[in-house]
PDB file of N, CA and C in Angstrom:
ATOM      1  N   UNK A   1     -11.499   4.123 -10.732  1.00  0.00           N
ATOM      2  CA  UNK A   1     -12.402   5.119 -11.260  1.00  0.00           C
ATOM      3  C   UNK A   1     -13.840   4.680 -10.979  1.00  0.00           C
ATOM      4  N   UNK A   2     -15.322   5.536 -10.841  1.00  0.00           N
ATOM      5  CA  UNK A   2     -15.996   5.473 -10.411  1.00  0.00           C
ATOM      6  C   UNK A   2     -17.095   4.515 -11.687  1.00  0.00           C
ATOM      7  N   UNK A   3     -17.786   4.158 -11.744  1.00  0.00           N
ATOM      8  CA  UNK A   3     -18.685   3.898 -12.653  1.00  0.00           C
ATOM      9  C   UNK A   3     -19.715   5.013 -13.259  1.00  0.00           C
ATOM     10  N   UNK A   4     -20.067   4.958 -14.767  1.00  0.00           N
ATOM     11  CA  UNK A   4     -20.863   6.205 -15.047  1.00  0.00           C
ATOM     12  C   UNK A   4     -22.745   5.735 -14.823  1.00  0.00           C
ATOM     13  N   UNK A   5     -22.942   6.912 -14.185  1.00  0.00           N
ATOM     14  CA  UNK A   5     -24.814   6.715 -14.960  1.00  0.00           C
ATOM     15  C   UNK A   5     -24.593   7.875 -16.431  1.00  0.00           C
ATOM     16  N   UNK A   6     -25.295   7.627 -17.297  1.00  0.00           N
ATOM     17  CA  UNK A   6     -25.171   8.313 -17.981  1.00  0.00           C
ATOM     18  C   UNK A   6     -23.602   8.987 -18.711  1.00  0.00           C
ATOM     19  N   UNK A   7     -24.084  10.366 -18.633  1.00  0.00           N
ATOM     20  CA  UNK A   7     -22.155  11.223 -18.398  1.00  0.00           C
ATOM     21  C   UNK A   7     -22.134  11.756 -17.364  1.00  0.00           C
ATOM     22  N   UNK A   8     -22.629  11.254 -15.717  1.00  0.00           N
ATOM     23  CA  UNK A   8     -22.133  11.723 -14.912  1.00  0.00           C
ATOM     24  C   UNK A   8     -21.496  10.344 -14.156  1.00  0.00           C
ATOM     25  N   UNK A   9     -20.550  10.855 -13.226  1.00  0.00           N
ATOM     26  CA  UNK A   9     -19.831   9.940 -12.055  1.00  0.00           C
ATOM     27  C   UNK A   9     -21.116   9.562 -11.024  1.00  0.00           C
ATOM     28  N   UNK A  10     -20.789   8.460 -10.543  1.00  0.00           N
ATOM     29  CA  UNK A  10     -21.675   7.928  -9.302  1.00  0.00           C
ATOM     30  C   UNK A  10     -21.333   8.892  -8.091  1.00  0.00           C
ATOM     31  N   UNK A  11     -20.090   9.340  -7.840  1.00  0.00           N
ATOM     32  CA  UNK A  11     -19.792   9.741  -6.957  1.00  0.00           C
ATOM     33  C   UNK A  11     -20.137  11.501  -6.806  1.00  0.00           C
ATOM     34  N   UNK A  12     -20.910  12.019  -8.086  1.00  0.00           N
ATOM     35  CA  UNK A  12     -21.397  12.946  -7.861  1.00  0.00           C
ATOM     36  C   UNK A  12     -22.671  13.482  -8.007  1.00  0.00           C
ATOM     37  N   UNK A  13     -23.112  11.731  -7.748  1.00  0.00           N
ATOM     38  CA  UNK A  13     -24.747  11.882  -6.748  1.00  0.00           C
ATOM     39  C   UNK A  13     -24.610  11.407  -5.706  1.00  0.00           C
ATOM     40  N   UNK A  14     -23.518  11.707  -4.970  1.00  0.00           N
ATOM     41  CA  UNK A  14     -24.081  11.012  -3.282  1.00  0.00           C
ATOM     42  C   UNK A  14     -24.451  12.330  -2.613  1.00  0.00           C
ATOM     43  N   UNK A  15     -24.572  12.374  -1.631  1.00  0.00           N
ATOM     44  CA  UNK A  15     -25.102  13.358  -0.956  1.00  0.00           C
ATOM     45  C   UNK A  15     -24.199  13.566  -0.034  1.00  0.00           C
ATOM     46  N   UNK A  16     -24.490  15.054   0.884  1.00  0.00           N
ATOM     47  CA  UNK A  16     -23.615  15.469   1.606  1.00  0.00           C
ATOM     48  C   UNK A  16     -23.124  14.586   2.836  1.00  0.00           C
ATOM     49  N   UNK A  17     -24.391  13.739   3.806  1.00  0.00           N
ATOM     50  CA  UNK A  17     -24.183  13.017   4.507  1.00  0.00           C
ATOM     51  C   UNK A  17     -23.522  11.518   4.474  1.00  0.00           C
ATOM     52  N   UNK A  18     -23.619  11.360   3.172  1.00  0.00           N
ATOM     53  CA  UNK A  18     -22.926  10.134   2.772  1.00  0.00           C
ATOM     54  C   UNK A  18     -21.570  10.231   2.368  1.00  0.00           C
ATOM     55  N   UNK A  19     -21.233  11.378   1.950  1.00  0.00           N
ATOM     56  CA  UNK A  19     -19.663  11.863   1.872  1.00  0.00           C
ATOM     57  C   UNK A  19     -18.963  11.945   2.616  1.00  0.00           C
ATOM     58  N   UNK A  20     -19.625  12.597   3.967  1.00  0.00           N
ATOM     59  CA  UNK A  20     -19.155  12.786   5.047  1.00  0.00           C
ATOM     60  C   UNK A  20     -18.952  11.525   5.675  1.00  0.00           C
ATOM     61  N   UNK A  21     -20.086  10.330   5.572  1.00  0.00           N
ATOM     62  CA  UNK A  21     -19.010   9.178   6.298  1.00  0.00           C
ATOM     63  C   UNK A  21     -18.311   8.515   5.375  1.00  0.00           C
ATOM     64  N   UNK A  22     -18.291   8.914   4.060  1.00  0.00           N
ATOM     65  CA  UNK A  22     -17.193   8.386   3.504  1.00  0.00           C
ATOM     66  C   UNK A  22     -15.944   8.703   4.406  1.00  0.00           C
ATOM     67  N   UNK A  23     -15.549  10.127   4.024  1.00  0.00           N
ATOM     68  CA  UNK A  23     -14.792  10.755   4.885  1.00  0.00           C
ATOM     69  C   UNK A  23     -14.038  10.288   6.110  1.00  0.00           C
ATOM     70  N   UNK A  24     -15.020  10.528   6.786  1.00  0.00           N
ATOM     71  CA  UNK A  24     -14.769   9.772   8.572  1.00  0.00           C
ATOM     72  C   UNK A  24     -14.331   8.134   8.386  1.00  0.00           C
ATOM     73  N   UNK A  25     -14.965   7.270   7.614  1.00  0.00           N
ATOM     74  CA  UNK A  25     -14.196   6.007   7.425  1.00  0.00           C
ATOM     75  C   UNK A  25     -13.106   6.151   7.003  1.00  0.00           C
ATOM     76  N   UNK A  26     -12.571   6.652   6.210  1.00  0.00           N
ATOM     77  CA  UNK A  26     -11.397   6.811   5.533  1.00  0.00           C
ATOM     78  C   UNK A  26     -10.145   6.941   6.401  1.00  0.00           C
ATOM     79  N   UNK A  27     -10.828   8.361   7.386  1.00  0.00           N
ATOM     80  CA  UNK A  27      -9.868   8.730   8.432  1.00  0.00           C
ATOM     81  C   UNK A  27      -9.224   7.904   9.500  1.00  0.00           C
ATOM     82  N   UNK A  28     -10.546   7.003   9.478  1.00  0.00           N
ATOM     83  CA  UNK A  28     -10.595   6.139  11.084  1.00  0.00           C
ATOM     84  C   UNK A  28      -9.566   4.860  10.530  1.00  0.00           C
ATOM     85  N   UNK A  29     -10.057   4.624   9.334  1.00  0.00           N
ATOM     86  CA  UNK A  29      -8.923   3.515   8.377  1.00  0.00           C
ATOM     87  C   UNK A  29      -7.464   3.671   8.509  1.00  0.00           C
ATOM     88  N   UNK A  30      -7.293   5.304   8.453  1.00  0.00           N
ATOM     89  CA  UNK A  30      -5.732   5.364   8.319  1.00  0.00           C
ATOM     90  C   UNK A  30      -5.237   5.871   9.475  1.00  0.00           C
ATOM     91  N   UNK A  31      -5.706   6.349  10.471  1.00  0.00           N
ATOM     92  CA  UNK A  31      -5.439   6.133  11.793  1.00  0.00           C
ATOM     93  C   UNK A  31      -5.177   4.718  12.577  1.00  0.00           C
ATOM     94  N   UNK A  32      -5.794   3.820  12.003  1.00  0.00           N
ATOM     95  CA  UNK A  32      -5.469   2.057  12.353  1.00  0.00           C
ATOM     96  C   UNK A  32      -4.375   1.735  12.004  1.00  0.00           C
ATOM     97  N   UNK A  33      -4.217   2.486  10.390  1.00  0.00           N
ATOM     98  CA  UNK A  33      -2.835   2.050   9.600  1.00  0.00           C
ATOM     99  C   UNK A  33      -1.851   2.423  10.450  1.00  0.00           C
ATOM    100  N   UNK A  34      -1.563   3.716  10.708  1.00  0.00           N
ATOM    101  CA  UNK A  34      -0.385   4.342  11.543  1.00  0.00           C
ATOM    102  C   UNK A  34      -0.457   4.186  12.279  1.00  0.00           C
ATOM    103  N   UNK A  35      -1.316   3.566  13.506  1.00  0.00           N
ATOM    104  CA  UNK A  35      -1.048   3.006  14.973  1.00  0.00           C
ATOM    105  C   UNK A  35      -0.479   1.833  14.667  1.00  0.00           C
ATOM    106  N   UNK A  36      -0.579   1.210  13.903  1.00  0.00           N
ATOM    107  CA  UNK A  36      -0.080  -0.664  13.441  1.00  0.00           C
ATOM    108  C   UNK A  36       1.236  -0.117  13.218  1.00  0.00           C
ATOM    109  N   UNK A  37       1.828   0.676  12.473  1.00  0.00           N
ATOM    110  CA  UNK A  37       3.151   1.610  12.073  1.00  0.00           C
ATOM    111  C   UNK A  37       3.977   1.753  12.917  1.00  0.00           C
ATOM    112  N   UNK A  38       3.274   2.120  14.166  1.00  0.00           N
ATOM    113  CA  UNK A  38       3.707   3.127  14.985  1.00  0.00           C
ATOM    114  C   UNK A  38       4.279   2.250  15.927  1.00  0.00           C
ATOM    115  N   UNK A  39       3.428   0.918  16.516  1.00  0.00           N
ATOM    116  CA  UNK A  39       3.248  -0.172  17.245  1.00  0.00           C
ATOM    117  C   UNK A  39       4.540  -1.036  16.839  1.00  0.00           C
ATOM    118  N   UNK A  40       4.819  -1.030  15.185  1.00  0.00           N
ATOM    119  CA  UNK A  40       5.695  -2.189  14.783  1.00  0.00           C
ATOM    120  C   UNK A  40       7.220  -1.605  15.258  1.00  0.00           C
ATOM    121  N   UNK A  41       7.411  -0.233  15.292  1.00  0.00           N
ATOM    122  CA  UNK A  41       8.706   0.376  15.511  1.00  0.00           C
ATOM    123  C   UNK A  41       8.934   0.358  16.430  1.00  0.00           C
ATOM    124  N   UNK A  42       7.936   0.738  17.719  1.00  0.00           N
ATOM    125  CA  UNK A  42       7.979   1.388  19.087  1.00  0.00           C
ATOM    126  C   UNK A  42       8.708   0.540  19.902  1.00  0.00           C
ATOM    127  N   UNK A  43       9.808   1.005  20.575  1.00  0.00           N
ATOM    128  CA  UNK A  43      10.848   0.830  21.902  1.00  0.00           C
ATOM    129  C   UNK A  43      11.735  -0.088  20.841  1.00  0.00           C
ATOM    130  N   UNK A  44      12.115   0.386  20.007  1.00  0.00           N
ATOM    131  CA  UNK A  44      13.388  -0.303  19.234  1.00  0.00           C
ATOM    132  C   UNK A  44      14.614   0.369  19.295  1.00  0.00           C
ATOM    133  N   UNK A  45      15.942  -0.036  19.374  1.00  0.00           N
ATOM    134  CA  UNK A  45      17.052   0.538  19.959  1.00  0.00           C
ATOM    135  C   UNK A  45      17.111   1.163  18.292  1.00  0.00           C
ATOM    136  N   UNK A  46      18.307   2.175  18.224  1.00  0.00           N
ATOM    137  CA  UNK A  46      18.488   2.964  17.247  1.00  0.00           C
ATOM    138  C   UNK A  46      19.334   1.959  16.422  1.00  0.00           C
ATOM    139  N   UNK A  47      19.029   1.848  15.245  1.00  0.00           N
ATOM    140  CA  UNK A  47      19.959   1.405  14.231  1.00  0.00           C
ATOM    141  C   UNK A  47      19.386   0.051  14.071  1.00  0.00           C
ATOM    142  N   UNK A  48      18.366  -0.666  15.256  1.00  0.00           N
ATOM    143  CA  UNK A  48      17.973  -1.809  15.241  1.00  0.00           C
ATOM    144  C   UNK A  48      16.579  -1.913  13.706  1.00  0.00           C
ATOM    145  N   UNK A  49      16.532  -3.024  13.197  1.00  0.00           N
ATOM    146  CA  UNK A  49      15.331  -3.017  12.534  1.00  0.00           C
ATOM    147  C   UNK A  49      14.424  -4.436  13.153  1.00  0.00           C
ATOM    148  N   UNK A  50      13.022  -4.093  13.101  1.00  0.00           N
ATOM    149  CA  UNK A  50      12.045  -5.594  13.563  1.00  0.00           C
ATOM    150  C   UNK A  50      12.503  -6.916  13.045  1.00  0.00           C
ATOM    151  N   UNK A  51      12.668  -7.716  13.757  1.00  0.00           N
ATOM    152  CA  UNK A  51      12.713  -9.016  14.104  1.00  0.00           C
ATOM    153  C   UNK A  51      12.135  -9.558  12.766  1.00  0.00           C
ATOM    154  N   UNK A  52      11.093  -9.028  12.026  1.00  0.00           N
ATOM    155  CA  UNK A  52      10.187  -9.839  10.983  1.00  0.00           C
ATOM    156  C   UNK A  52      11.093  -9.519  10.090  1.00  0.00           C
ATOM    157  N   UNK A  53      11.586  -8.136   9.876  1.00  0.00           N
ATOM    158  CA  UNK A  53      12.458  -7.792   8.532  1.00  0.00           C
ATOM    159  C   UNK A  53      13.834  -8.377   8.828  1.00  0.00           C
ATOM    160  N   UNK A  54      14.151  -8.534  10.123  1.00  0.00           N
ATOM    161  CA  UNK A  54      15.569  -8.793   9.584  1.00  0.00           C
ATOM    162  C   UNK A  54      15.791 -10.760   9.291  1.00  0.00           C
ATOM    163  N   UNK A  55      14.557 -10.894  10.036  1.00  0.00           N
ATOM    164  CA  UNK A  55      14.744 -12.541   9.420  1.00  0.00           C
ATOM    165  C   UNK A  55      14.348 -13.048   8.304  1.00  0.00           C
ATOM    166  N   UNK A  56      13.505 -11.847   7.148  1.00  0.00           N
ATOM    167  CA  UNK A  56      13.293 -11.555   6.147  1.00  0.00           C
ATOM    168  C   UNK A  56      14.765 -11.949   4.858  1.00  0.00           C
TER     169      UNK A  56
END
């Protein structure tokens, strides 16, 4: 949760341009996530699981 000034949220004094790269970081963050995702599965035979989990 955000911290208060007063009784309002911090997060509803930022401004439009600062939201917006909130935004865009966020996106670019979880686009990294799911390429790392995507990367850990990719060219694995069916039924097979990664090498890390199964020596897990």
């Amino acid at each position: 949760m955000t911290a208060k000034i007063g009784n309002k949220h911090v997060a509803q004094h930022r401004g439009k341009k600062e939201r917006e790269e909130i935004r865009k970081m966020n996106i670019a963050r979880e686009a990294l996530k799911i390429e790392a995702a995507r990367a850990k599965y990719r060219n694995q035979q069916k039924g097979q699981r990664p090498q890390a989990v199964a020596a897990a």
